[in-house]
N, C-alpha and C. Protein backbone atom coordinates (compact mmCIF):
# COMPACT_ATOMS: atom_id res chain seq x y z
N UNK A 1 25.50 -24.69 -0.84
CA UNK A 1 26.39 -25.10 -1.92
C UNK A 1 25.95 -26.47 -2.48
N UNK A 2 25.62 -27.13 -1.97
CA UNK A 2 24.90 -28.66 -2.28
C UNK A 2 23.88 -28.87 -2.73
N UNK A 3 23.35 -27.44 -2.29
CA UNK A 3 21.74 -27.85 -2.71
C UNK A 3 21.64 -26.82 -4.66
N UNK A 4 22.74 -26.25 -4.67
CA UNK A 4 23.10 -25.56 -6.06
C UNK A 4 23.69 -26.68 -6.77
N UNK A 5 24.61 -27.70 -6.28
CA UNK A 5 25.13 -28.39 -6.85
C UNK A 5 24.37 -29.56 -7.88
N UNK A 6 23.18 -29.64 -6.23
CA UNK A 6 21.89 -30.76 -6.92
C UNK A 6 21.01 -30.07 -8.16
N UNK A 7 21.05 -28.90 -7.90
CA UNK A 7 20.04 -28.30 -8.91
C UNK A 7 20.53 -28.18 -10.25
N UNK A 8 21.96 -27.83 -10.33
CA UNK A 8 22.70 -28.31 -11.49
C UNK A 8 22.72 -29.66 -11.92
N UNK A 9 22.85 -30.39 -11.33
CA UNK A 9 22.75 -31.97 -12.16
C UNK A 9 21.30 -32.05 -12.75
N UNK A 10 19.80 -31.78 -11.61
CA UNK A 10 18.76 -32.00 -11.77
C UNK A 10 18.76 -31.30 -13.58
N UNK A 11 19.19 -29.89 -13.85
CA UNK A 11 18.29 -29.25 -14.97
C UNK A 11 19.45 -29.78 -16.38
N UNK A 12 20.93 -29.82 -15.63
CA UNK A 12 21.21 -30.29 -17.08
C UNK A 12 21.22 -31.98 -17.15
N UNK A 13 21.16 -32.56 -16.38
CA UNK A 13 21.02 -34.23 -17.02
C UNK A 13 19.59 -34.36 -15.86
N UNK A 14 17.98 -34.30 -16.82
CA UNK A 14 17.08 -35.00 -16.50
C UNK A 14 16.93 -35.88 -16.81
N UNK A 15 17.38 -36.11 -18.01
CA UNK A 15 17.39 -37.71 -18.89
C UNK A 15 17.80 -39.20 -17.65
N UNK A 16 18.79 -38.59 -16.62
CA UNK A 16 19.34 -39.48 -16.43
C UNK A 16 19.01 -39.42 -14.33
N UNK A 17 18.30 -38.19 -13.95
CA UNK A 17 17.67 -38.34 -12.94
C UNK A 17 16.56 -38.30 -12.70
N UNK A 18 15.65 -38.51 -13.94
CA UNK A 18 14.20 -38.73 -13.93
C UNK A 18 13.37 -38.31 -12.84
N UNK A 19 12.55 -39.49 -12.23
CA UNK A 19 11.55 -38.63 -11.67
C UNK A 19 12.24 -39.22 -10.09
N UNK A 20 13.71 -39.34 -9.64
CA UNK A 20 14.11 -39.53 -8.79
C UNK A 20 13.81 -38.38 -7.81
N UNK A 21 14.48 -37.21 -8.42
CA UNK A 21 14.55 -35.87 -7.61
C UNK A 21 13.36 -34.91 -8.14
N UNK A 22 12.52 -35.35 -9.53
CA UNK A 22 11.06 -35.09 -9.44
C UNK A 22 10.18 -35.27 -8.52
N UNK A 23 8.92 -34.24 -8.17
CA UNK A 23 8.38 -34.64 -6.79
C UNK A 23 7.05 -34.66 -7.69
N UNK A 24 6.96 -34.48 -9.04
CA UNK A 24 5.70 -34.62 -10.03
C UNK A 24 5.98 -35.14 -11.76
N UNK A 25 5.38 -35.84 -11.66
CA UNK A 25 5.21 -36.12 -13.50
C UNK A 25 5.40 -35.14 -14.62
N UNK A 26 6.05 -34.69 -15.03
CA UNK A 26 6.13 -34.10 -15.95
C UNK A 26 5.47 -33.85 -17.27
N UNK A 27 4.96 -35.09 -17.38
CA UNK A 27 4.08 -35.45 -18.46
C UNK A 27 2.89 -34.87 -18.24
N UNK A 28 2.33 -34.29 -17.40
CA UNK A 28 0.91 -33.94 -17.10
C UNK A 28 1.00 -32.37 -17.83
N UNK A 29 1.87 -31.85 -18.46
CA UNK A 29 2.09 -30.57 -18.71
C UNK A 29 2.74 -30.53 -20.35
N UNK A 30 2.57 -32.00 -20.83
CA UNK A 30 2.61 -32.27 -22.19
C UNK A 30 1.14 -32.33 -22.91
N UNK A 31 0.23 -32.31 -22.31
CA UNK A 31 -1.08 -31.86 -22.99
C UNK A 31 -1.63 -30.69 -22.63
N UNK A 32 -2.89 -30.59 -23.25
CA UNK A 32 -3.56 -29.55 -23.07
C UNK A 32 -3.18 -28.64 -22.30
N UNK A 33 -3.17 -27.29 -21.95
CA UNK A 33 -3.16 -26.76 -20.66
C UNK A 33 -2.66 -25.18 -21.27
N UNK A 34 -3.15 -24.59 -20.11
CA UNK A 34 -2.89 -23.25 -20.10
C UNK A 34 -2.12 -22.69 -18.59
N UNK A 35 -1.68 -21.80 -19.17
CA UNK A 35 -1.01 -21.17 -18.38
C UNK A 35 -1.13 -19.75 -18.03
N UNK A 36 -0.87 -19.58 -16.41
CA UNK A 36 -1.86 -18.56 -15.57
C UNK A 36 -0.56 -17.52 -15.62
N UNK A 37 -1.13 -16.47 -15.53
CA UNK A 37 0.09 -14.68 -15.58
C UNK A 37 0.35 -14.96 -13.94
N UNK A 38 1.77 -14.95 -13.66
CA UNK A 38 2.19 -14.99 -12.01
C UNK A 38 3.32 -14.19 -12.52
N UNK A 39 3.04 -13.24 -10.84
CA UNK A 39 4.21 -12.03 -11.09
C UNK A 39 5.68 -12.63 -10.89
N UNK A 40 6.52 -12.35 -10.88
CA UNK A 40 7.90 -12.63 -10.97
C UNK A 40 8.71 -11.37 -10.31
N UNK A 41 9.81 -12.06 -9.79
CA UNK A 41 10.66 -10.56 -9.69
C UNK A 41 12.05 -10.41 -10.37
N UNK A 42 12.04 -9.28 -10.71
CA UNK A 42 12.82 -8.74 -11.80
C UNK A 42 14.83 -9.36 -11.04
N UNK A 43 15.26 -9.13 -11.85
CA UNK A 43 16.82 -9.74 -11.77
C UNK A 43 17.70 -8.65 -11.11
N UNK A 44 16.97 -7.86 -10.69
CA UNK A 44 17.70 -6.26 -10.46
C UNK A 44 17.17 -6.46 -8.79
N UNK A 45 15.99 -7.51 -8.55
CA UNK A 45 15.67 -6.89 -7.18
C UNK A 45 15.60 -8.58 -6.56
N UNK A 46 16.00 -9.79 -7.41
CA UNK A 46 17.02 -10.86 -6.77
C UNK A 46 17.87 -10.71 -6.07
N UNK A 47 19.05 -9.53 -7.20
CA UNK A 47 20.47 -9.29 -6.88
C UNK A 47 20.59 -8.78 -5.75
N UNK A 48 19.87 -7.42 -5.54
CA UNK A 48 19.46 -7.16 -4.03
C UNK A 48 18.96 -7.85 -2.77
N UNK A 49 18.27 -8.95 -3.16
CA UNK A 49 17.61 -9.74 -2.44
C UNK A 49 18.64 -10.75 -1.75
N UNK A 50 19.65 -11.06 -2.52
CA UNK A 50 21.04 -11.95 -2.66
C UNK A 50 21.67 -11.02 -1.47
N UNK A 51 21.65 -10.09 -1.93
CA UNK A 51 23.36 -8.64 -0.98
C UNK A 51 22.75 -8.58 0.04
N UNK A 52 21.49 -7.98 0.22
CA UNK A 52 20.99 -7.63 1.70
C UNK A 52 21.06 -8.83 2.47
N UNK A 53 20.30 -10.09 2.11
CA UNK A 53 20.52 -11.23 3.17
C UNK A 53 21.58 -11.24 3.16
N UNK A 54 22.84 -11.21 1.99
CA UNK A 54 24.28 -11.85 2.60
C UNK A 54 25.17 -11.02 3.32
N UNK A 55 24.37 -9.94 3.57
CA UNK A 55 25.27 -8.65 4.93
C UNK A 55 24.55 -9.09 5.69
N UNK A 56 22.92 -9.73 5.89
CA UNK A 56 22.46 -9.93 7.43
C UNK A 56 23.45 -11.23 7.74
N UNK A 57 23.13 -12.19 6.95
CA UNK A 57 24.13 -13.28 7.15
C UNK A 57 25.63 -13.01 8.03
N UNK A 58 26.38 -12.26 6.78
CA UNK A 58 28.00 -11.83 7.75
C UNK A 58 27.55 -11.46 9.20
N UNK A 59 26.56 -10.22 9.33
CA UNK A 59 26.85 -9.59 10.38
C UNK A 59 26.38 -10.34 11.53
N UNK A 60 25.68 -11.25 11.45
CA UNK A 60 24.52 -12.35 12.29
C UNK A 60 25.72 -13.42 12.56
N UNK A 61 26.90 -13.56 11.49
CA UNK A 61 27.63 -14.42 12.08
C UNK A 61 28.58 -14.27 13.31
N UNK A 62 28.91 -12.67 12.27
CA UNK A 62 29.59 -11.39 13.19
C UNK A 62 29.50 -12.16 14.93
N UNK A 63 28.21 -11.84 14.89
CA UNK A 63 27.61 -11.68 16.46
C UNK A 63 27.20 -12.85 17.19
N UNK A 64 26.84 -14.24 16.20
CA UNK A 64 26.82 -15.09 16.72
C UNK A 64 25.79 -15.45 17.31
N UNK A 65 24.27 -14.74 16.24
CA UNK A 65 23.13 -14.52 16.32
C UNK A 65 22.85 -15.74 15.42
N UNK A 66 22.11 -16.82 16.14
CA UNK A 66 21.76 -18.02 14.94
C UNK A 66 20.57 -17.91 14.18
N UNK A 67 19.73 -17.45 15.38
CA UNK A 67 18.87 -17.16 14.86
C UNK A 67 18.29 -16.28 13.30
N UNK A 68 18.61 -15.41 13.47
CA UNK A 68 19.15 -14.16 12.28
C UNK A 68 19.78 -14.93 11.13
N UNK A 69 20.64 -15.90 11.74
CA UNK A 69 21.15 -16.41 10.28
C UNK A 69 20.49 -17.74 9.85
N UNK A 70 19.93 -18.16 10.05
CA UNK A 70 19.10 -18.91 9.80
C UNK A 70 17.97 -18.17 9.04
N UNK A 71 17.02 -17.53 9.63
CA UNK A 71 16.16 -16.23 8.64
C UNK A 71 16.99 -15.67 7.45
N UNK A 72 18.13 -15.45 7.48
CA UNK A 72 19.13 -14.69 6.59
C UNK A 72 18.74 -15.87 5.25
N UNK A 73 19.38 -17.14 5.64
CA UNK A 73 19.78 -18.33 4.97
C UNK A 73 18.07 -18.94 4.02
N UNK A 74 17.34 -18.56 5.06
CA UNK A 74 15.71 -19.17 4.35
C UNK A 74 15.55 -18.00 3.23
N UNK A 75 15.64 -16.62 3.77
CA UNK A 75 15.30 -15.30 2.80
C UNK A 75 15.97 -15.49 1.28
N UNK A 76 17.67 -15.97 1.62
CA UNK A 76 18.24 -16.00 0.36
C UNK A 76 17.65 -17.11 -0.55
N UNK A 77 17.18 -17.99 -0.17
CA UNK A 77 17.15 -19.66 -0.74
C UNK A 77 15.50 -18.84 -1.31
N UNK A 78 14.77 -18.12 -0.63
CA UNK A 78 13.85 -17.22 -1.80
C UNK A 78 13.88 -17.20 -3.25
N UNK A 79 14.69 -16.47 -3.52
CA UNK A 79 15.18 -15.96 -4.97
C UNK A 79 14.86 -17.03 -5.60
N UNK A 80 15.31 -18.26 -5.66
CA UNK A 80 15.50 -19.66 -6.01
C UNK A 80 13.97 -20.42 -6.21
N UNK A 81 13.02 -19.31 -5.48
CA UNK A 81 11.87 -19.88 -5.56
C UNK A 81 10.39 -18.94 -6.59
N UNK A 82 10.24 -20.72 -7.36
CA UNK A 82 9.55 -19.82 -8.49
C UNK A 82 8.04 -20.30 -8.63
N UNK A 83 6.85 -20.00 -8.93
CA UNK A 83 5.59 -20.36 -8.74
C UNK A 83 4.83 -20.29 -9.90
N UNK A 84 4.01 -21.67 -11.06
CA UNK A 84 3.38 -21.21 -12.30
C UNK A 84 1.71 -22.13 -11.72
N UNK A 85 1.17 -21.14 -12.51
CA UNK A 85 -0.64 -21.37 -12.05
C UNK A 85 -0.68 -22.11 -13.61
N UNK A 86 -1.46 -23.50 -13.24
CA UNK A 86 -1.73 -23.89 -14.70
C UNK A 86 -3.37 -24.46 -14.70
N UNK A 87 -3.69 -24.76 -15.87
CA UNK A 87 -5.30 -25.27 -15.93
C UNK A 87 -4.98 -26.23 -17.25
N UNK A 88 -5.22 -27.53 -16.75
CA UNK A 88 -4.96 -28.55 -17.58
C UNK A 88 -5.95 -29.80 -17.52
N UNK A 89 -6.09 -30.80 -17.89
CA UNK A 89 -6.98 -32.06 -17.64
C UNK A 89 -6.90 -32.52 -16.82
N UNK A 90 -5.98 -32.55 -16.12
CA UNK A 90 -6.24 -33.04 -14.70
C UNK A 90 -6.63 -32.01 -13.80
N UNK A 91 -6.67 -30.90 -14.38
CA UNK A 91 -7.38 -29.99 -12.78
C UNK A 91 -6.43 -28.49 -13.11
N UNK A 92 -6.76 -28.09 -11.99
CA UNK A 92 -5.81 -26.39 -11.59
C UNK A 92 -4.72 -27.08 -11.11
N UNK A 93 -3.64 -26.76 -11.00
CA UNK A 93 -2.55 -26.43 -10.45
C UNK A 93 -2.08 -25.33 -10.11
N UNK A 94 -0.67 -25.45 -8.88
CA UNK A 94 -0.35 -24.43 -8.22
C UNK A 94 1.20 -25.15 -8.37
N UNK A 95 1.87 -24.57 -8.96
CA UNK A 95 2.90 -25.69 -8.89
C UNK A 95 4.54 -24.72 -8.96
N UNK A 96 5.33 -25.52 -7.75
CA UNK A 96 6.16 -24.72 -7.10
C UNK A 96 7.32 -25.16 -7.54
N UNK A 97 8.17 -24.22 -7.67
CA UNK A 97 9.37 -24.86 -9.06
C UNK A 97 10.77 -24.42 -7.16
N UNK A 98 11.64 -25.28 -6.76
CA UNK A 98 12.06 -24.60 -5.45
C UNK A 98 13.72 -25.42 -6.66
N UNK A 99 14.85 -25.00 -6.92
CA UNK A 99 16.11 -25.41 -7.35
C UNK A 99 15.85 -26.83 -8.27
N UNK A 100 14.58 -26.26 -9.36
CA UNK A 100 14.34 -27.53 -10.14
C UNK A 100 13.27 -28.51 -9.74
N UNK A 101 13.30 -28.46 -8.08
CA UNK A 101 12.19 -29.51 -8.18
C UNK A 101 10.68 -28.96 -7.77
N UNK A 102 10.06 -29.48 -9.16
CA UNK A 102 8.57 -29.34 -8.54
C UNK A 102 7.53 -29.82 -7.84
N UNK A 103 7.01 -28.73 -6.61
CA UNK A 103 6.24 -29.78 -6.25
C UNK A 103 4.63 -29.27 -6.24
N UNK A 104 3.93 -29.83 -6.77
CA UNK A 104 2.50 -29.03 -6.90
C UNK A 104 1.37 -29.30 -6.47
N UNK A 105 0.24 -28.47 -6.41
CA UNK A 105 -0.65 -28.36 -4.99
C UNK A 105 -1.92 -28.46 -6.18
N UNK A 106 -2.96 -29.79 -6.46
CA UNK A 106 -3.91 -30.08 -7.60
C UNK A 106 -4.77 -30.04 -6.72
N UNK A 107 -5.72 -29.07 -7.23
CA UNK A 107 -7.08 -29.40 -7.59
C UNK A 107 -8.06 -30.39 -8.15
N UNK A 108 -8.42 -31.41 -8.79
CA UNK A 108 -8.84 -32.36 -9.48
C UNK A 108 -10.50 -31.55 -10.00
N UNK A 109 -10.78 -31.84 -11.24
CA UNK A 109 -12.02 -31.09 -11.60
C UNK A 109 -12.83 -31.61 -11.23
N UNK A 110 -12.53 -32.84 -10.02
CA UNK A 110 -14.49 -33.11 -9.58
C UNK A 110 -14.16 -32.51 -8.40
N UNK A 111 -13.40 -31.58 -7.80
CA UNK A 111 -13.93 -30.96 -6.57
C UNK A 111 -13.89 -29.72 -6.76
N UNK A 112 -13.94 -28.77 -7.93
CA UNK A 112 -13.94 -27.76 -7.80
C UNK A 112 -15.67 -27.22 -8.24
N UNK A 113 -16.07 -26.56 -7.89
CA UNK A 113 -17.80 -26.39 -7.86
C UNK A 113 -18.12 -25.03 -8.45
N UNK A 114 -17.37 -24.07 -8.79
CA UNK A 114 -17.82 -22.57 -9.46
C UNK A 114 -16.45 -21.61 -10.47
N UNK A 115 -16.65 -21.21 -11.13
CA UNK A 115 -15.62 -20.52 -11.50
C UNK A 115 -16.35 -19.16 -12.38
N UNK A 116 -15.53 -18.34 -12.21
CA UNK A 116 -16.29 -16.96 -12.68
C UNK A 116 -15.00 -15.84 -12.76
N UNK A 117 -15.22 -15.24 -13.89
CA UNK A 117 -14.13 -13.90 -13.79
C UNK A 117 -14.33 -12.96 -13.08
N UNK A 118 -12.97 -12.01 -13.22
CA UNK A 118 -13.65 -10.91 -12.37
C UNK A 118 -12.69 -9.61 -13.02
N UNK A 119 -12.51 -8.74 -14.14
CA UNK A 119 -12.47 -8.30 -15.17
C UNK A 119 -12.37 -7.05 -14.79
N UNK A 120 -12.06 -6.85 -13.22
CA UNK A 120 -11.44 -5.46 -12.64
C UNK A 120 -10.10 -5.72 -11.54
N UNK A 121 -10.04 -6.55 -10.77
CA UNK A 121 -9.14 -6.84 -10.17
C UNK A 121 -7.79 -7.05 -10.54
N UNK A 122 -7.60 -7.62 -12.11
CA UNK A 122 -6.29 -7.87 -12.18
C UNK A 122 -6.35 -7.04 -13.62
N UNK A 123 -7.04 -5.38 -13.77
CA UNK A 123 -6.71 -5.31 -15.24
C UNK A 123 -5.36 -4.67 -15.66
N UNK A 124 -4.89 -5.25 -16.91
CA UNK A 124 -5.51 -5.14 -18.67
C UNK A 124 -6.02 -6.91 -18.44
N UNK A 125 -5.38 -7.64 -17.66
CA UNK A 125 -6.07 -9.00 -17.61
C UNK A 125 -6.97 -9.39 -16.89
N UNK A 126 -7.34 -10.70 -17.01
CA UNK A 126 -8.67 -11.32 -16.34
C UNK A 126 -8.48 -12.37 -14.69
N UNK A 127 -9.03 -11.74 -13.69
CA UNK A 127 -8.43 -12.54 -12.48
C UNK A 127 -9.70 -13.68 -12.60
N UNK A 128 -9.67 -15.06 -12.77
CA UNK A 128 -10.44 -16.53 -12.79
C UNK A 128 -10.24 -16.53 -11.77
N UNK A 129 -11.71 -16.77 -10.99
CA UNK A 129 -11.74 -16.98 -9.32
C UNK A 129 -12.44 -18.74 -9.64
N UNK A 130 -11.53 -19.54 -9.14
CA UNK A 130 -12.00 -21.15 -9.51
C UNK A 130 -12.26 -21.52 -7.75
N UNK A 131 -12.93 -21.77 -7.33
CA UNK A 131 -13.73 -22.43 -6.32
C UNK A 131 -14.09 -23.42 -5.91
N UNK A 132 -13.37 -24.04 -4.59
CA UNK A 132 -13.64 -25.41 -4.22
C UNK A 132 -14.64 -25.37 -2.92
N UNK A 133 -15.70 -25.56 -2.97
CA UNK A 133 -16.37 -25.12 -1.55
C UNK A 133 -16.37 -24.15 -1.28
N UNK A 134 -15.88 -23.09 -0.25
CA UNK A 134 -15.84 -22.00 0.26
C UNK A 134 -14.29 -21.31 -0.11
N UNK A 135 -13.05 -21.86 -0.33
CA UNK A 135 -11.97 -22.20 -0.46
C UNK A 135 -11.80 -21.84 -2.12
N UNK A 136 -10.84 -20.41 -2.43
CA UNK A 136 -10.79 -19.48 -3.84
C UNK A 136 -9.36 -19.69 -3.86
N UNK A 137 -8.81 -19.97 -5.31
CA UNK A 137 -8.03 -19.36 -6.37
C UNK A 137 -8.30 -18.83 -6.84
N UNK A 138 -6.97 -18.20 -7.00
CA UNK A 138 -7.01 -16.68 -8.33
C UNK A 138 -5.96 -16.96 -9.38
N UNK A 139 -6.68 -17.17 -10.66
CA UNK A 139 -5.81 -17.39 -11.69
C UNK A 139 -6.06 -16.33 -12.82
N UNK A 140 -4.55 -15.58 -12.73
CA UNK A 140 -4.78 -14.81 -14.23
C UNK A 140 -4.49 -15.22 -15.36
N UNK A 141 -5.28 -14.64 -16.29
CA UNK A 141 -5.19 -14.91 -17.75
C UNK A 141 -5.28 -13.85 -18.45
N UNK A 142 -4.60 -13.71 -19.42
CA UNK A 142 -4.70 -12.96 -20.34
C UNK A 142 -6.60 -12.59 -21.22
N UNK A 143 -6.84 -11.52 -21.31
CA UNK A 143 -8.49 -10.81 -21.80
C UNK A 143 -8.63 -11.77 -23.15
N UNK A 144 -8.12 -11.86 -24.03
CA UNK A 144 -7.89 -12.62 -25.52
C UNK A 144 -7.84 -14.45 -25.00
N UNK A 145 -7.66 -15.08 -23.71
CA UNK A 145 -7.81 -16.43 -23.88
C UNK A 145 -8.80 -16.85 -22.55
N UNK A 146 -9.06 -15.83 -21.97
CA UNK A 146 -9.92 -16.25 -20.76
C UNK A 146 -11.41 -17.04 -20.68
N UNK A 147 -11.65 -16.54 -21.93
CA UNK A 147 -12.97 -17.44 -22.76
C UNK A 147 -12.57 -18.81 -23.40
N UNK A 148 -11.49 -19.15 -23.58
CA UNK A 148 -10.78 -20.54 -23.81
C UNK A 148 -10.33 -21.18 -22.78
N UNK A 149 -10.22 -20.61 -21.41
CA UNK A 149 -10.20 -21.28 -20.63
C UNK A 149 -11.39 -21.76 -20.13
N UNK A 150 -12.24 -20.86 -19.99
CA UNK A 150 -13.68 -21.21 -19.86
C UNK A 150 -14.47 -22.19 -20.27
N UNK A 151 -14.30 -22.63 -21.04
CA UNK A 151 -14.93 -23.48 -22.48
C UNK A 151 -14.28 -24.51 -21.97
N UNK A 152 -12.92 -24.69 -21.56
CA UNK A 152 -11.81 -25.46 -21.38
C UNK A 152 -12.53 -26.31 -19.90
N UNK A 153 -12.82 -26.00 -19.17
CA UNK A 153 -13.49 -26.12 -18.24
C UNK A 153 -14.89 -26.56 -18.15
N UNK A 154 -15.66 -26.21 -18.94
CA UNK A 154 -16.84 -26.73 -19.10
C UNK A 154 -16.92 -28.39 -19.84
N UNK A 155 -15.91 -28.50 -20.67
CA UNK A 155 -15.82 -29.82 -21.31
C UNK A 155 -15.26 -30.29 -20.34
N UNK A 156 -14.28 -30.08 -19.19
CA UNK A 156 -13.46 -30.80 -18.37
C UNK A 156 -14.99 -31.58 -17.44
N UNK A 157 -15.49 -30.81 -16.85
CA UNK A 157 -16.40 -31.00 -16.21
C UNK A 157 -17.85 -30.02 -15.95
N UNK A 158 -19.06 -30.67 -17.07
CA UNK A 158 -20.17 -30.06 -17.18
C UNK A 158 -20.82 -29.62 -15.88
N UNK A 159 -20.71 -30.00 -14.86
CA UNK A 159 -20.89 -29.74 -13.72
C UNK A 159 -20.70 -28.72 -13.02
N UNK A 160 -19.84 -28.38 -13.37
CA UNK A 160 -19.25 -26.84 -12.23
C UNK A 160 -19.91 -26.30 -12.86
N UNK A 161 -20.36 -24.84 -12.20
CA UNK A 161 -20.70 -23.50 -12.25
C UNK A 161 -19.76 -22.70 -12.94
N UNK A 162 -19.89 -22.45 -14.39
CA UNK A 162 -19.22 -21.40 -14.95
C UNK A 162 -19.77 -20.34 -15.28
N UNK A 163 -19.61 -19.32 -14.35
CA UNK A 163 -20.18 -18.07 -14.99
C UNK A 163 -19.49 -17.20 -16.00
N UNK A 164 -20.21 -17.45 -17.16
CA UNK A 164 -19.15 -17.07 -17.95
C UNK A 164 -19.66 -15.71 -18.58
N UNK A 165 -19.95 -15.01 -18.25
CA UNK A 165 -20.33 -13.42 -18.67
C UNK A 165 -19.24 -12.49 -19.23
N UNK A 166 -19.35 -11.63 -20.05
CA UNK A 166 -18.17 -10.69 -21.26
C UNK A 166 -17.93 -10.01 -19.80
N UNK A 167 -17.00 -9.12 -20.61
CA UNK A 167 -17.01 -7.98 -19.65
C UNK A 167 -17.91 -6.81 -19.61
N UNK A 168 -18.31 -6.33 -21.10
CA UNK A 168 -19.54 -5.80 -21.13
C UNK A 168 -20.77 -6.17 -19.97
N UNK A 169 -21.07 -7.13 -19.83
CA UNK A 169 -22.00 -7.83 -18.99
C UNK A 169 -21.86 -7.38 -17.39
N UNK A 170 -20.74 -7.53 -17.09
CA UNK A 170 -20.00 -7.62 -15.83
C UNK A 170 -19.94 -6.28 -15.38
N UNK A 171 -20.22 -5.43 -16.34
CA UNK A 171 -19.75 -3.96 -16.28
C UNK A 171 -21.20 -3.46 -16.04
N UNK A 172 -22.08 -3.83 -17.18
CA UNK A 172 -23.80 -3.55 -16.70
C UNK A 172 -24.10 -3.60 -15.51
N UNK A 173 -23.98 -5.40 -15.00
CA UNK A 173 -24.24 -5.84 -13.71
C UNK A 173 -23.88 -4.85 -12.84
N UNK A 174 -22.78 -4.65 -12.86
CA UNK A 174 -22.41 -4.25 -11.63
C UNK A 174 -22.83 -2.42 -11.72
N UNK A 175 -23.42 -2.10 -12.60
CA UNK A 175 -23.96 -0.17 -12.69
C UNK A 175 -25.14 -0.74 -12.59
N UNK A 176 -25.88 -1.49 -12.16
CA UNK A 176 -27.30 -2.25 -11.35
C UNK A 176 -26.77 -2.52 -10.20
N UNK A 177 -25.90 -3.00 -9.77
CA UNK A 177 -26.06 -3.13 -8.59
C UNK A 177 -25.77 -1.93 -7.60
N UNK A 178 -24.92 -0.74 -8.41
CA UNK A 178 -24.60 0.44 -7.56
C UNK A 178 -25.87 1.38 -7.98
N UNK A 179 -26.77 1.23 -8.91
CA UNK A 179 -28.45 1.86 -8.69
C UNK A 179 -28.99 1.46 -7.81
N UNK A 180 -28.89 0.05 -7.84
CA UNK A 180 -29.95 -0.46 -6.23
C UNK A 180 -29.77 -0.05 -5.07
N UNK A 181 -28.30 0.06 -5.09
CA UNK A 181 -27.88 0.34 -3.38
C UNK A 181 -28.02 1.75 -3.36
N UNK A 182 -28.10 2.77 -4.45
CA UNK A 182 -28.23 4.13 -4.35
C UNK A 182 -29.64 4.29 -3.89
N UNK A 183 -30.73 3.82 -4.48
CA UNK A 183 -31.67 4.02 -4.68
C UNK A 183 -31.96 3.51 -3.14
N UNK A 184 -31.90 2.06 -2.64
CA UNK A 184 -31.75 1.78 -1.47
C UNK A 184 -31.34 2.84 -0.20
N UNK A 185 -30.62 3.53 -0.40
CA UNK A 185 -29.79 4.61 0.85
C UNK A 185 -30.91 5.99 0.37
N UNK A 186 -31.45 5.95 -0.40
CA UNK A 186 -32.15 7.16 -0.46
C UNK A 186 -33.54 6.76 -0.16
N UNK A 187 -33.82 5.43 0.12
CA UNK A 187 -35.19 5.72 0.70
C UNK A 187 -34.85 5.64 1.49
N UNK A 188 -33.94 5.27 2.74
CA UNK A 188 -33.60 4.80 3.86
C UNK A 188 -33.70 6.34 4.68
N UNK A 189 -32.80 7.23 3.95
CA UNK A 189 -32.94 8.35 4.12
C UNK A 189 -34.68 9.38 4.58
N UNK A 190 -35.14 9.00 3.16
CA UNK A 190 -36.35 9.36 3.28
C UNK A 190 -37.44 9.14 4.31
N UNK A 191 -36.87 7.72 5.03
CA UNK A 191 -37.63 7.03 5.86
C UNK A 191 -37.57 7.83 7.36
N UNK A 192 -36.03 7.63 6.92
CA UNK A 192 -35.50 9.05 8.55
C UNK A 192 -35.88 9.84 8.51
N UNK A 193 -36.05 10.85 7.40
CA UNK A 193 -36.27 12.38 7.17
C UNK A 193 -38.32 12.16 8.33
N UNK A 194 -38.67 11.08 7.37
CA UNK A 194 -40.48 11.01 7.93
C UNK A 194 -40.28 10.78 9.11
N UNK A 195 -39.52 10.05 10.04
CA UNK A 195 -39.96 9.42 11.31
C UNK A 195 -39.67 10.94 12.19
N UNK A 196 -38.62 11.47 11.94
CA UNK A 196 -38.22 12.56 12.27
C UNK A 196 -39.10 13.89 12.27
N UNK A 197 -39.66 13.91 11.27
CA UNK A 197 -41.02 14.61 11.23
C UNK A 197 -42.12 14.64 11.95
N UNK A 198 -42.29 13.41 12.34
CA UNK A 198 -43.35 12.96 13.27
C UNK A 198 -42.90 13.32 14.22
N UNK A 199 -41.69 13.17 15.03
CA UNK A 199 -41.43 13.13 16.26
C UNK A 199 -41.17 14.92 16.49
């Protein structure tokens, strides 16, 4: 109840709780930037999400199971929790919206080292695999701006690895790479068929 109460003050008077109960600048999302496709869940399967924990809840109290209600109590406070992928001048973001306050998980563009689409995984859109070391995000974008993010990125920092290939391209590549490996398993074959012969 308190923590609904705070979230109400937080969204209708920010003017006047600034970046008290902010856990990020706000301003970093007044320039440039794009914004990544993250699934959501529909208002039909919240509401459910709401009823089922609040019968585990009753019945956990029922029994005097703390445990259970405690799990009950984290599951519901879920719903409440919302997640937007962004790509802006200061870097990637991952940024977690929990009853208003955000708190977000940056990348900075001098540590990220490769980025490349991948134009089957998330279609009708484009899954951006951005790369820090060994260590992947997945950011979707819409097919019509994924090349603006791209670009977007290369001016951020000339440095990284952008592979920036169509999908046409991506589509070639990869009907070469399933010839090679065909072609590969059939001499392999062939190789058996001879040794076998001999013996």
């Amino acid at each position: 109840m308190i923590i609904c109460i705070i979230s109400c003050i937080i969204n209708a008077y920010p003017e006047i709780t600034g970046y008290a109960f902010y856990l990020y600048d706000i301003r970093v999302f007044e320039m440039e930037q794009y914004k990544g496709i993250v699934k959501t869940r529909t208002p039909e399967r919240k509401i459910m999400l709401v009823v089922v924990t609040g019968i585990i809840l009753f019945l956990s109290y029922q029994m005097r199971n703390y445990l259970y209600m405690i799990m009950a109590v984290v599951m519901m406070t879920a719903v409440f929790y919302t997640k937007e992928h962004i790509v802006d001048k200061k870097g990637v973001h991952i940024v977690y919206n929990f009853f208003g306050i955000k708190i977000p998980y940056t990348w900075t563009w001098d540590v990220i080292t490769i980025v490349r689409p991948d134009y089957t995984k998330a279609k009708p859109n484009v899954l951006l695999e951005i790369a820090k070391d060994v260590t992947i995000r997945g950011f979707v974008f819409k097919k019509s701006e994924v090349q603006d993010v791209m670009d977007f990125i290369k001016r951020m920092n000339p440095n990284i690895q952008v592979e920036d290939f169509t999908e046409e391209e991506a589509a070639r590549a990869e009907e070469e790479r399933k010839a090679k490996m065909a072609y590969a398993m059939q001499r392999k074959k062939a190789e058996k068929k001879q040794k076998n012969k001999k013996k």
